[in-house]
Protein backbone atom coordinates (compact mmCIF):
# COMPACT_ATOMS: atom_id res chain seq x y z
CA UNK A 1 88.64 93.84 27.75
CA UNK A 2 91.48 96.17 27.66
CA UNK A 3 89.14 99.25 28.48
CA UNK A 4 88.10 97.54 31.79
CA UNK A 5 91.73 96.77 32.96
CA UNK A 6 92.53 100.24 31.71
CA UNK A 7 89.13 101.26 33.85
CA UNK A 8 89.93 99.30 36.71
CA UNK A 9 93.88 100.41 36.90
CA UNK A 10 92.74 103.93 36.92
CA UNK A 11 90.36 103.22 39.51
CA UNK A 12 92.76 101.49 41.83
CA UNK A 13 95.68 104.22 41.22
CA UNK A 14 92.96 106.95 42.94
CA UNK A 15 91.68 104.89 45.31
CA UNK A 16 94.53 102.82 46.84
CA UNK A 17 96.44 105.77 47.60
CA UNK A 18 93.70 107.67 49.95
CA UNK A 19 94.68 104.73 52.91
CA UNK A 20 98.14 106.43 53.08
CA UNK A 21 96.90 109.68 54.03
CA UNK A 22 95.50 108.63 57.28
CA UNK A 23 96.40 110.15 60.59
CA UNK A 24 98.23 108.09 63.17
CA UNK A 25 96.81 108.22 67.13
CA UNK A 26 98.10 111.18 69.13
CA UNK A 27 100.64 110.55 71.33
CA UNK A 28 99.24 110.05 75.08
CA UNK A 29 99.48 113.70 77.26
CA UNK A 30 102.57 114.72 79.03
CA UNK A 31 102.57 113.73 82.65
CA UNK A 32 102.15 116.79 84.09
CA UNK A 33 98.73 117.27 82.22
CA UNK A 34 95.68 118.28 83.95
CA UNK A 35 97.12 118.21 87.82
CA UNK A 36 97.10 121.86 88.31
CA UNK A 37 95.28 123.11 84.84
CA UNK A 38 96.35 121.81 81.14
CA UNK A 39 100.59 122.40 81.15
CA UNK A 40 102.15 122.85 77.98
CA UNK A 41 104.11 120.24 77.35
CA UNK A 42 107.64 122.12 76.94
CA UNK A 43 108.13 125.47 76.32
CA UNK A 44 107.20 126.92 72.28
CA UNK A 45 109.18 128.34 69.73
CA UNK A 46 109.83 131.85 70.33
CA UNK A 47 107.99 133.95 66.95
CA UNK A 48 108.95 137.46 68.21
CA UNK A 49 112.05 137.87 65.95
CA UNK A 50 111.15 135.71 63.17
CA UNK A 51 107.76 137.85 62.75
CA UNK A 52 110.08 140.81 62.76
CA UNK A 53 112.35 139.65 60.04
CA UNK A 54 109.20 138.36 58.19
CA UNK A 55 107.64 142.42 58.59
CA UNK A 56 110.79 143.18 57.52
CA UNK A 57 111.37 141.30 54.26
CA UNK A 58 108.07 142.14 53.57
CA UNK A 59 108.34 145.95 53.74
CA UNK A 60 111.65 146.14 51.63
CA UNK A 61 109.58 144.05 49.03
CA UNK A 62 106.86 146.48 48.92
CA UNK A 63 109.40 149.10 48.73
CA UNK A 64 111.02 147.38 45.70
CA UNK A 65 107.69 147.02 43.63
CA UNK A 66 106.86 150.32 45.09
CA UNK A 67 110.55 152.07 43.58
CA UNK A 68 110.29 150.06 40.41
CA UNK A 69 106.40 151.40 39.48
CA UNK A 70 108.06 154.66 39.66
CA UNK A 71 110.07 154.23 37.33
């Protein structure tokens, strides 16, 4: 008896849990959508100067491991 409430609490614990993963519905389209083409609905993040800073880090890192080999 106590290896099938043992059984069936494991069982549950996976289980039950995989219903709050689901995805919600998408939100409708923005109102300009599809008159003149698909518009973006506002304008994106800019990545230029993160994706610099991001090379950046990244090549003074290399340079680190790089320096400390060396040694």
């Amino acid at each position: 008896m106590k290896k099938q409430i043992i059984t069936l609490a494991l069982i549950t614990g996976l289980l039950l849990p995989l219903g709050l993963f689901s995805q919600d519905v998408p939100p409708p389209p923005p109102p300009g959508h599809d008159q003149t083409g698909n518009q973006s609905g506002g304008r994106g993040a800019p990545i230029g100067s993160g994706l610099l800073i991001l090379l950046g880090l990244g090549g003074v890192y290399g340079g680190y491991k790089i320096y400390r080999k060396k040694k």
